[in-house]
PDB file of N, CA and C in Angstrom:
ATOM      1  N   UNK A   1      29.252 -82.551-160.246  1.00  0.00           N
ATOM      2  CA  UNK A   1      27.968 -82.261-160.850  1.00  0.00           C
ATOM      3  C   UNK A   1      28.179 -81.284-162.008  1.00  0.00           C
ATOM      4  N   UNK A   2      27.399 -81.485-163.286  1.00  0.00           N
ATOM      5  CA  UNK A   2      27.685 -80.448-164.161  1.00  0.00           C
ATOM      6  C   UNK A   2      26.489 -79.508-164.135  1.00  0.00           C
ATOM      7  N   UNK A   3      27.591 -78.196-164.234  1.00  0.00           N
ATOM      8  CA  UNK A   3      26.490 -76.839-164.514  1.00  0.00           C
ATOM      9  C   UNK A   3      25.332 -77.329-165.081  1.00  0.00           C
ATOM     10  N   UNK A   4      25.572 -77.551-166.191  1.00  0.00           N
ATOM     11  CA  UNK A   4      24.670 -77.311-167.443  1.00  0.00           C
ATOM     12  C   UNK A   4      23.436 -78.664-166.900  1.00  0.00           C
ATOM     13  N   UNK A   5      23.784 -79.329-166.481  1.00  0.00           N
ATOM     14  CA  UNK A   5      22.543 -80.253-165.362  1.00  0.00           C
ATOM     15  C   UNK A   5      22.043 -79.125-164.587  1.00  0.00           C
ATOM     16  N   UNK A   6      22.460 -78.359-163.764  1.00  0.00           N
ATOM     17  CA  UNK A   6      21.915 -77.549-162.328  1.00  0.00           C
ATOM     18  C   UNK A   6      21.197 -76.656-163.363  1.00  0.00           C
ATOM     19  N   UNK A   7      21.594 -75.828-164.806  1.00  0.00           N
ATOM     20  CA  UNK A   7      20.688 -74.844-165.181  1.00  0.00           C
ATOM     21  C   UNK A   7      19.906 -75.760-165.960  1.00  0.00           C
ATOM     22  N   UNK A   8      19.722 -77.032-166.596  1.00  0.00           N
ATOM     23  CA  UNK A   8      18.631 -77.402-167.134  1.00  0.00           C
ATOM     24  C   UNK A   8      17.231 -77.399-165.744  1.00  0.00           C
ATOM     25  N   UNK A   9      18.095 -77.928-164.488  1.00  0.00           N
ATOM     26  CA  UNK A   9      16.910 -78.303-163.925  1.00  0.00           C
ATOM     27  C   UNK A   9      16.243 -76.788-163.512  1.00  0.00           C
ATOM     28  N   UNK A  10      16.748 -76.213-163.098  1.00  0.00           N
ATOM     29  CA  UNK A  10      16.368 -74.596-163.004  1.00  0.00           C
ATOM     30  C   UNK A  10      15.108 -74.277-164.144  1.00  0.00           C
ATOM     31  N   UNK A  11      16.072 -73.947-165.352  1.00  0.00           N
ATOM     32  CA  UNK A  11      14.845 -74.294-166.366  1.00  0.00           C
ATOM     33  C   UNK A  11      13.855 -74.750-166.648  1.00  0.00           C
ATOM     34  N   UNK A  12      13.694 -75.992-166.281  1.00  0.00           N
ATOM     35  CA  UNK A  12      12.063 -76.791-166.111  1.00  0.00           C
ATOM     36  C   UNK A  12      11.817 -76.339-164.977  1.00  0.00           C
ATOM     37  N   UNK A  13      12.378 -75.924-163.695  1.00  0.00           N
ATOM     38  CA  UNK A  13      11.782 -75.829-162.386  1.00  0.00           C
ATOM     39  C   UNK A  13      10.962 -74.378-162.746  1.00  0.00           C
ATOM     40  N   UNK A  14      11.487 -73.634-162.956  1.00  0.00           N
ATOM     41  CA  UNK A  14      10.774 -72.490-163.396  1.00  0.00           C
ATOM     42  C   UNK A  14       9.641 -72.411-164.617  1.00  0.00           C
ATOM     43  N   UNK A  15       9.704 -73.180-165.405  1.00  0.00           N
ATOM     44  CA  UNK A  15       8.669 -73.041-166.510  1.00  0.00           C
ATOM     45  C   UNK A  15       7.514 -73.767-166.011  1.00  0.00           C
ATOM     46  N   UNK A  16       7.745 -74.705-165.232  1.00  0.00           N
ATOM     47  CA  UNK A  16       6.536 -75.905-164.254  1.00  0.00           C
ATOM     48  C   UNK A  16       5.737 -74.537-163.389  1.00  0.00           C
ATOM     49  N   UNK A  17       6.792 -73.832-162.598  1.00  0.00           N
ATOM     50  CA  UNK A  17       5.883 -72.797-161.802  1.00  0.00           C
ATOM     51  C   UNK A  17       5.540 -72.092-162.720  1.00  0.00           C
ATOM     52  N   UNK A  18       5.401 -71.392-163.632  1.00  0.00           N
ATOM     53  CA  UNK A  18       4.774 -70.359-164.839  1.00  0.00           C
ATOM     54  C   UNK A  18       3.711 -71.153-164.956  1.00  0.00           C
ATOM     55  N   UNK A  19       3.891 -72.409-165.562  1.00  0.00           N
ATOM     56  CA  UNK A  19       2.678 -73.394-166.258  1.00  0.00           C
ATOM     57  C   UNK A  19       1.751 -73.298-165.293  1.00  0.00           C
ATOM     58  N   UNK A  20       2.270 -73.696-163.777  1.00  0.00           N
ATOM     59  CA  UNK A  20       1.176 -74.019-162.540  1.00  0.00           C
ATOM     60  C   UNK A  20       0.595 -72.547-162.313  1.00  0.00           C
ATOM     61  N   UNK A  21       1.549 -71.486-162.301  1.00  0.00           N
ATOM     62  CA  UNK A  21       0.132 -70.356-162.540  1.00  0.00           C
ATOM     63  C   UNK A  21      -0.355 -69.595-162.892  1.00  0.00           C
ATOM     64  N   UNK A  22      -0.107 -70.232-164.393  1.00  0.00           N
ATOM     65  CA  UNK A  22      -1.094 -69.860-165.424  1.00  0.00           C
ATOM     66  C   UNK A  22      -2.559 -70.594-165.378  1.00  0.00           C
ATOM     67  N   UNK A  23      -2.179 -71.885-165.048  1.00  0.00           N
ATOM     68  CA  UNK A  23      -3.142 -72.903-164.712  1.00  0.00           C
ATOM     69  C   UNK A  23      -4.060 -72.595-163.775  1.00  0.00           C
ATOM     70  N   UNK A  24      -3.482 -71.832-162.037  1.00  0.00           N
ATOM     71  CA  UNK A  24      -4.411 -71.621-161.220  1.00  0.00           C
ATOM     72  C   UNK A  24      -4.814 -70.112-161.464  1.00  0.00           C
ATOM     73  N   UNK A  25      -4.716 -69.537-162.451  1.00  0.00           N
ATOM     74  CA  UNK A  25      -5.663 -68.400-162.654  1.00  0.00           C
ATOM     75  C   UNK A  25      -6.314 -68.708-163.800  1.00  0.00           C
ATOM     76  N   UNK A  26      -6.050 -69.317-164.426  1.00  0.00           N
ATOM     77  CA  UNK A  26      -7.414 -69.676-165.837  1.00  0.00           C
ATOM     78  C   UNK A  26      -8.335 -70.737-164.545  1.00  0.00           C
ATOM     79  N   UNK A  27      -8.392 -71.870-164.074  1.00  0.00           N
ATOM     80  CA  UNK A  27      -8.524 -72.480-163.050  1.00  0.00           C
ATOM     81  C   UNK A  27      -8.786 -72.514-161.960  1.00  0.00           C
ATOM     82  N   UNK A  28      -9.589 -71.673-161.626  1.00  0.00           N
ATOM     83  CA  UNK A  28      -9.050 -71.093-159.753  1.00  0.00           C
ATOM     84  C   UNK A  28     -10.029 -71.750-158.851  1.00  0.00           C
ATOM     85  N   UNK A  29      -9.941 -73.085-157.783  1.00  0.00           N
ATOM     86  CA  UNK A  29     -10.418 -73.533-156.795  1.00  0.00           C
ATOM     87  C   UNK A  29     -11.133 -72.806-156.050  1.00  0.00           C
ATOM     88  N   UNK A  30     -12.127 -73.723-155.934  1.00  0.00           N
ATOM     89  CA  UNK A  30     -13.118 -72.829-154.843  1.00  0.00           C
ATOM     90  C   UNK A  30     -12.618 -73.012-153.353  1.00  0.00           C
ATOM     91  N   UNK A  31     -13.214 -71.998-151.918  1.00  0.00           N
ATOM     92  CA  UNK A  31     -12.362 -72.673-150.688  1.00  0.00           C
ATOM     93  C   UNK A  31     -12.543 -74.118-150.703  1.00  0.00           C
ATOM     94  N   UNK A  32     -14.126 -74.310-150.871  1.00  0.00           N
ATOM     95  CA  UNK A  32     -13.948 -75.720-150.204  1.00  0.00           C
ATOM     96  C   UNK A  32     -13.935 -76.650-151.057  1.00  0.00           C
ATOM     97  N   UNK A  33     -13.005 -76.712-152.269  1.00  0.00           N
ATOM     98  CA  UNK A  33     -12.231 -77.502-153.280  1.00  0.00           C
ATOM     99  C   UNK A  33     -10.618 -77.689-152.779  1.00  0.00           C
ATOM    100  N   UNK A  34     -10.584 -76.457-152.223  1.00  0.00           N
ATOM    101  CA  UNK A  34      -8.966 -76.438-152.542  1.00  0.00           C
ATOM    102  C   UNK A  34      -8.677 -77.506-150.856  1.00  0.00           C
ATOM    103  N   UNK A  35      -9.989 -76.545-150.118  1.00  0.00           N
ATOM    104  CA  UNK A  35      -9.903 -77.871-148.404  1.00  0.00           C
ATOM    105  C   UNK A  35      -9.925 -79.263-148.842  1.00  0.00           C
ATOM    106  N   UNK A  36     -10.410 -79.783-149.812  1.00  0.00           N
ATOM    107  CA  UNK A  36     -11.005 -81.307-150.270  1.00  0.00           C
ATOM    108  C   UNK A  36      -9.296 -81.897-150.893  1.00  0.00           C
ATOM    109  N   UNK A  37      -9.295 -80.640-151.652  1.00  0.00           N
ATOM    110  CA  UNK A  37      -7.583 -81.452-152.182  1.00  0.00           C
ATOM    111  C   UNK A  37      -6.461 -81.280-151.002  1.00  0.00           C
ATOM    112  N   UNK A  38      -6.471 -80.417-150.222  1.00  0.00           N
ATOM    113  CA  UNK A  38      -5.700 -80.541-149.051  1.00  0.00           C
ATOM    114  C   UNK A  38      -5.832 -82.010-148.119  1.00  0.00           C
ATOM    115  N   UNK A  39      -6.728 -81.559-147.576  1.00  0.00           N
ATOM    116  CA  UNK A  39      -7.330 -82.981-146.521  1.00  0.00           C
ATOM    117  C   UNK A  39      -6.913 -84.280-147.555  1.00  0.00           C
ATOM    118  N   UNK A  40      -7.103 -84.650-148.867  1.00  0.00           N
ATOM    119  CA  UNK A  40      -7.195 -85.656-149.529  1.00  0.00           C
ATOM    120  C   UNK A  40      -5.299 -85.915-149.984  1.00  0.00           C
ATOM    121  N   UNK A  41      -4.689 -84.669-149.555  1.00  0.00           N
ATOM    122  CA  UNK A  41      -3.381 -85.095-149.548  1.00  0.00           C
ATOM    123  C   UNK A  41      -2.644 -85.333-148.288  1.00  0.00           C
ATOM    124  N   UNK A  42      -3.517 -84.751-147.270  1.00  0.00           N
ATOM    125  CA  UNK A  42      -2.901 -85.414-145.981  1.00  0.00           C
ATOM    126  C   UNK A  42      -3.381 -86.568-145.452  1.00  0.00           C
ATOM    127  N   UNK A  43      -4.552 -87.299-145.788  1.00  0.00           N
ATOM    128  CA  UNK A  43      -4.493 -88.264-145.804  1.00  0.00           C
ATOM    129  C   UNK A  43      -4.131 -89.392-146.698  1.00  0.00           C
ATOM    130  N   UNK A  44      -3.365 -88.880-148.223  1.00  0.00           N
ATOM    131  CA  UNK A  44      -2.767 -89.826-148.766  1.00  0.00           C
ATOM    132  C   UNK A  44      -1.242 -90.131-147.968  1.00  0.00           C
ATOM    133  N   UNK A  45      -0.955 -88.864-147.166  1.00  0.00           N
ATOM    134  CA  UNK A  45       0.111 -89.116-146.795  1.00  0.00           C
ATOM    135  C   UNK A  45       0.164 -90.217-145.538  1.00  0.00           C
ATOM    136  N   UNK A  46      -0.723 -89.736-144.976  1.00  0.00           N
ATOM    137  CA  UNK A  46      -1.251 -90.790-143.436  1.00  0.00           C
ATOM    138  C   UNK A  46      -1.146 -92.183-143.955  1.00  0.00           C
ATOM    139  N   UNK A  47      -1.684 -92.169-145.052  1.00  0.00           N
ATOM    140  CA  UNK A  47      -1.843 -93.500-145.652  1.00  0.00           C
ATOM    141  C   UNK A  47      -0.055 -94.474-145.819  1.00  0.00           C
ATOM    142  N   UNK A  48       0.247 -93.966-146.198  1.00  0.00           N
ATOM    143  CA  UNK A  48       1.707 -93.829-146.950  1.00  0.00           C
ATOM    144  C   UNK A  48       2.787 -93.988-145.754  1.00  0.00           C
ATOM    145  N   UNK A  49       2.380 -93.187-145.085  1.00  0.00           N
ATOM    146  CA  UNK A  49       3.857 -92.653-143.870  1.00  0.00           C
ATOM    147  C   UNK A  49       3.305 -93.059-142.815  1.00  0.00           C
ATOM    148  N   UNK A  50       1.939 -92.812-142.490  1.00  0.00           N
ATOM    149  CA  UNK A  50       1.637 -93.223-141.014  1.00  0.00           C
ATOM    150  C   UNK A  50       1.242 -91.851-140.343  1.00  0.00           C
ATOM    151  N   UNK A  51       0.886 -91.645-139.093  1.00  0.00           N
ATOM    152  CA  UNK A  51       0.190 -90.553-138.440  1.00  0.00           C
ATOM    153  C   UNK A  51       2.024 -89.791-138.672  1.00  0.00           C
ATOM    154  N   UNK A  52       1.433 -88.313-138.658  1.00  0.00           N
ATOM    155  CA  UNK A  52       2.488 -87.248-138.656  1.00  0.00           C
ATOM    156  C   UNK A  52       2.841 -87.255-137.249  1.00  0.00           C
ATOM    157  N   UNK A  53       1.881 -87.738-136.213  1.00  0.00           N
ATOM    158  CA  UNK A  53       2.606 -86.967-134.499  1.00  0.00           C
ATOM    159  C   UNK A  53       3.246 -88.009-134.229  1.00  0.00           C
ATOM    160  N   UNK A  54       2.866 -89.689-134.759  1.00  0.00           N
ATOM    161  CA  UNK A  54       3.432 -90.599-133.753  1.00  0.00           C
ATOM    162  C   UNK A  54       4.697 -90.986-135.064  1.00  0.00           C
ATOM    163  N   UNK A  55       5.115 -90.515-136.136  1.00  0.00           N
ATOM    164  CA  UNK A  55       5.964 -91.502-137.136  1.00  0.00           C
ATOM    165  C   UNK A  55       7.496 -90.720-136.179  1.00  0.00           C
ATOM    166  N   UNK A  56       8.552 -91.485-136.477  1.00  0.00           N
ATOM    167  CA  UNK A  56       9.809 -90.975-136.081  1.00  0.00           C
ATOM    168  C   UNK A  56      10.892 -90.114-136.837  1.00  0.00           C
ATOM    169  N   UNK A  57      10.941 -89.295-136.692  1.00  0.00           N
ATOM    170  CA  UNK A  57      12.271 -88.246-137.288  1.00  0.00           C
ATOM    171  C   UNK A  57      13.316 -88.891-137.013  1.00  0.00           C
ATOM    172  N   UNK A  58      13.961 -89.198-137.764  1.00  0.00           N
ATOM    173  CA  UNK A  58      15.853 -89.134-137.498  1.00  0.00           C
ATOM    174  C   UNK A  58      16.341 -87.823-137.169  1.00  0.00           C
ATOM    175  N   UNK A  59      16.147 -87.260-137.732  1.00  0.00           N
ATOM    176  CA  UNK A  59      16.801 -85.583-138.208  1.00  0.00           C
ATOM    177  C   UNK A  59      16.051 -84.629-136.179  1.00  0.00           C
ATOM    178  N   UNK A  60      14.968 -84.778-136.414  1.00  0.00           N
ATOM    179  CA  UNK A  60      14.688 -84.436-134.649  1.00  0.00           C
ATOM    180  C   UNK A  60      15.380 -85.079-133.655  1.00  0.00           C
ATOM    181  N   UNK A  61      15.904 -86.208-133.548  1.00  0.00           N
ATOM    182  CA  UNK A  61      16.121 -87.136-132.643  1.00  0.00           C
ATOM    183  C   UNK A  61      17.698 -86.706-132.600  1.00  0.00           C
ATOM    184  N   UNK A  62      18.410 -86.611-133.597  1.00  0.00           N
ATOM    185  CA  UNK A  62      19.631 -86.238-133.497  1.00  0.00           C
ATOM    186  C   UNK A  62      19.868 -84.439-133.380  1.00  0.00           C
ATOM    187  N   UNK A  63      18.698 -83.653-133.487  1.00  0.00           N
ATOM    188  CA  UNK A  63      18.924 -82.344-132.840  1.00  0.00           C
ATOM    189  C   UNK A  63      18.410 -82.756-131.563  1.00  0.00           C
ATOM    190  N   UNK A  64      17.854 -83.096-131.265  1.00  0.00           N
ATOM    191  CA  UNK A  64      17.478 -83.517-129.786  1.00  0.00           C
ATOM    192  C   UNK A  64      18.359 -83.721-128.784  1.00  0.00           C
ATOM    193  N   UNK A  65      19.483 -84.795-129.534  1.00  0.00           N
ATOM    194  CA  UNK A  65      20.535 -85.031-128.624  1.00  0.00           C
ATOM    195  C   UNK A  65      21.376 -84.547-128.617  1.00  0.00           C
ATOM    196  N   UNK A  66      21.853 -83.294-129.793  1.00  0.00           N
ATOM    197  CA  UNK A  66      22.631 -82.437-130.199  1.00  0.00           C
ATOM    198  C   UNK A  66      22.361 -81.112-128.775  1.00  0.00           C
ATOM    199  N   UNK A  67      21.609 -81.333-128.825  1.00  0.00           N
ATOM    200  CA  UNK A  67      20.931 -80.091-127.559  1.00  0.00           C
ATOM    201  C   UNK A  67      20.867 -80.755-126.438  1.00  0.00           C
ATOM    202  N   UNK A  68      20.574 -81.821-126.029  1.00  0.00           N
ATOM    203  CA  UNK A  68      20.757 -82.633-124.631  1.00  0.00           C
ATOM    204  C   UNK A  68      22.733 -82.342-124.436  1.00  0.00           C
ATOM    205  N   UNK A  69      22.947 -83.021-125.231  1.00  0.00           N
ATOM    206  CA  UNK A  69      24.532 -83.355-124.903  1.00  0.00           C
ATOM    207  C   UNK A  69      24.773 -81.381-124.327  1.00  0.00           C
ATOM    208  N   UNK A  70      24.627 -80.512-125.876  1.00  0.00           N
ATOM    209  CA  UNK A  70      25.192 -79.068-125.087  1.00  0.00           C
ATOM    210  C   UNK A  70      24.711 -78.567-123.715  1.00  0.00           C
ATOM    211  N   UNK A  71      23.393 -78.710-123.608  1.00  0.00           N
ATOM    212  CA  UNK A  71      22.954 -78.746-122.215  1.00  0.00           C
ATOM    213  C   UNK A  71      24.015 -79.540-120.975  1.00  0.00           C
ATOM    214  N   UNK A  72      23.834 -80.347-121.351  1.00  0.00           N
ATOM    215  CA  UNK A  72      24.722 -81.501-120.050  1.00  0.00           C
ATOM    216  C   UNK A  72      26.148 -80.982-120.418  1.00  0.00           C
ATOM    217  N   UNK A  73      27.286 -80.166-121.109  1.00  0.00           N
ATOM    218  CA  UNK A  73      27.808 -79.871-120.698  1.00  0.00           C
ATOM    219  C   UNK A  73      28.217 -78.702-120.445  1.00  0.00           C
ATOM    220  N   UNK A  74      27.194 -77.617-120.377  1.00  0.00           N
ATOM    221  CA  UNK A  74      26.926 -76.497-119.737  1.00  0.00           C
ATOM    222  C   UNK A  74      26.678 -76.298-118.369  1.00  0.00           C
ATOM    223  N   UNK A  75      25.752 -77.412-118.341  1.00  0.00           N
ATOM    224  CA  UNK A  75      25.606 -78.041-116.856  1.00  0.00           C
ATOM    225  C   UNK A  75      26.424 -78.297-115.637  1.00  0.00           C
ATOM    226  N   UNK A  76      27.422 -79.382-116.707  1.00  0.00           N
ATOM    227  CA  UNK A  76      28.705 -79.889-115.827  1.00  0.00           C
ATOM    228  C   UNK A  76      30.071 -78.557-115.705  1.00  0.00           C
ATOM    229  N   UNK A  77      30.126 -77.609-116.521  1.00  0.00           N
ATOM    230  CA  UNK A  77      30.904 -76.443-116.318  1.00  0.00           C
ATOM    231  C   UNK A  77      30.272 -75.543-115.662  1.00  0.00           C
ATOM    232  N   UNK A  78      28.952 -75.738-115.202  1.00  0.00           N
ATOM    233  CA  UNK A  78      28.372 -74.814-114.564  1.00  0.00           C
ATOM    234  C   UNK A  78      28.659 -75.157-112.537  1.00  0.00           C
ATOM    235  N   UNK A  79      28.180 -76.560-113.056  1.00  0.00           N
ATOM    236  CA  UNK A  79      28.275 -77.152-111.648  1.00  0.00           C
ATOM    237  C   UNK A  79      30.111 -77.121-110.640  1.00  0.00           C
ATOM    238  N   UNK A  80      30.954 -77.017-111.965  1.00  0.00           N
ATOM    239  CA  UNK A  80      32.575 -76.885-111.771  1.00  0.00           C
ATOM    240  C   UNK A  80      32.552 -75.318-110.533  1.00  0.00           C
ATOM    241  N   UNK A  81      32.034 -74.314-111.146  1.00  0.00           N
ATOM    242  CA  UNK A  81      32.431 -73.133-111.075  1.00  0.00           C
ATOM    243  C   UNK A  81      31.724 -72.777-109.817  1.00  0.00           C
ATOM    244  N   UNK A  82      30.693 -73.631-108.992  1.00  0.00           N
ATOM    245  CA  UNK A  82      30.198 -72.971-107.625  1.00  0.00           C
ATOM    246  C   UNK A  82      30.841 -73.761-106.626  1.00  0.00           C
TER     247      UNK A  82
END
């Protein structure tokens, strides 16, 4: 990867957050504006991805079993030693 890629993106990443709030203080949402754009992005996401409780993680499922397996053999060295 080249530097000079990692500090361009730095560069825009930082001038985007300046821009965004400069924007939300000339700009500033009311509560129940900013609830309307919330809710209206979690359900674009619902839309998109599907319910958040029932869709499937990869990334959970394999700490899941990452922690089952250390368990079970804590277990089995535990069960050795009585």
């Amino acid at each position: 990867m080249d530097p000079a890629d990692i500090r361009r993106w730095s560069e825009n990443h930082a001038a985007v957050t300046a821009r965004e709030l400069k924007e939300m203080r000339r700009n500033p949402l009311s509560p129940s504006d900013a609830f309307k754009a919330a809710m209206s992005l979690l359900e674009f996401d619902e839309a998109c991805n599907g319910s958040p409780f029932e869709r499937r993680d990869d990334l959970d499922t394999q700490s899941d079993q990452q922690k089952w397996d250390a368990w079970m053999k804590l277990r089995a060295n535990w069960n050795k030693r009585l």
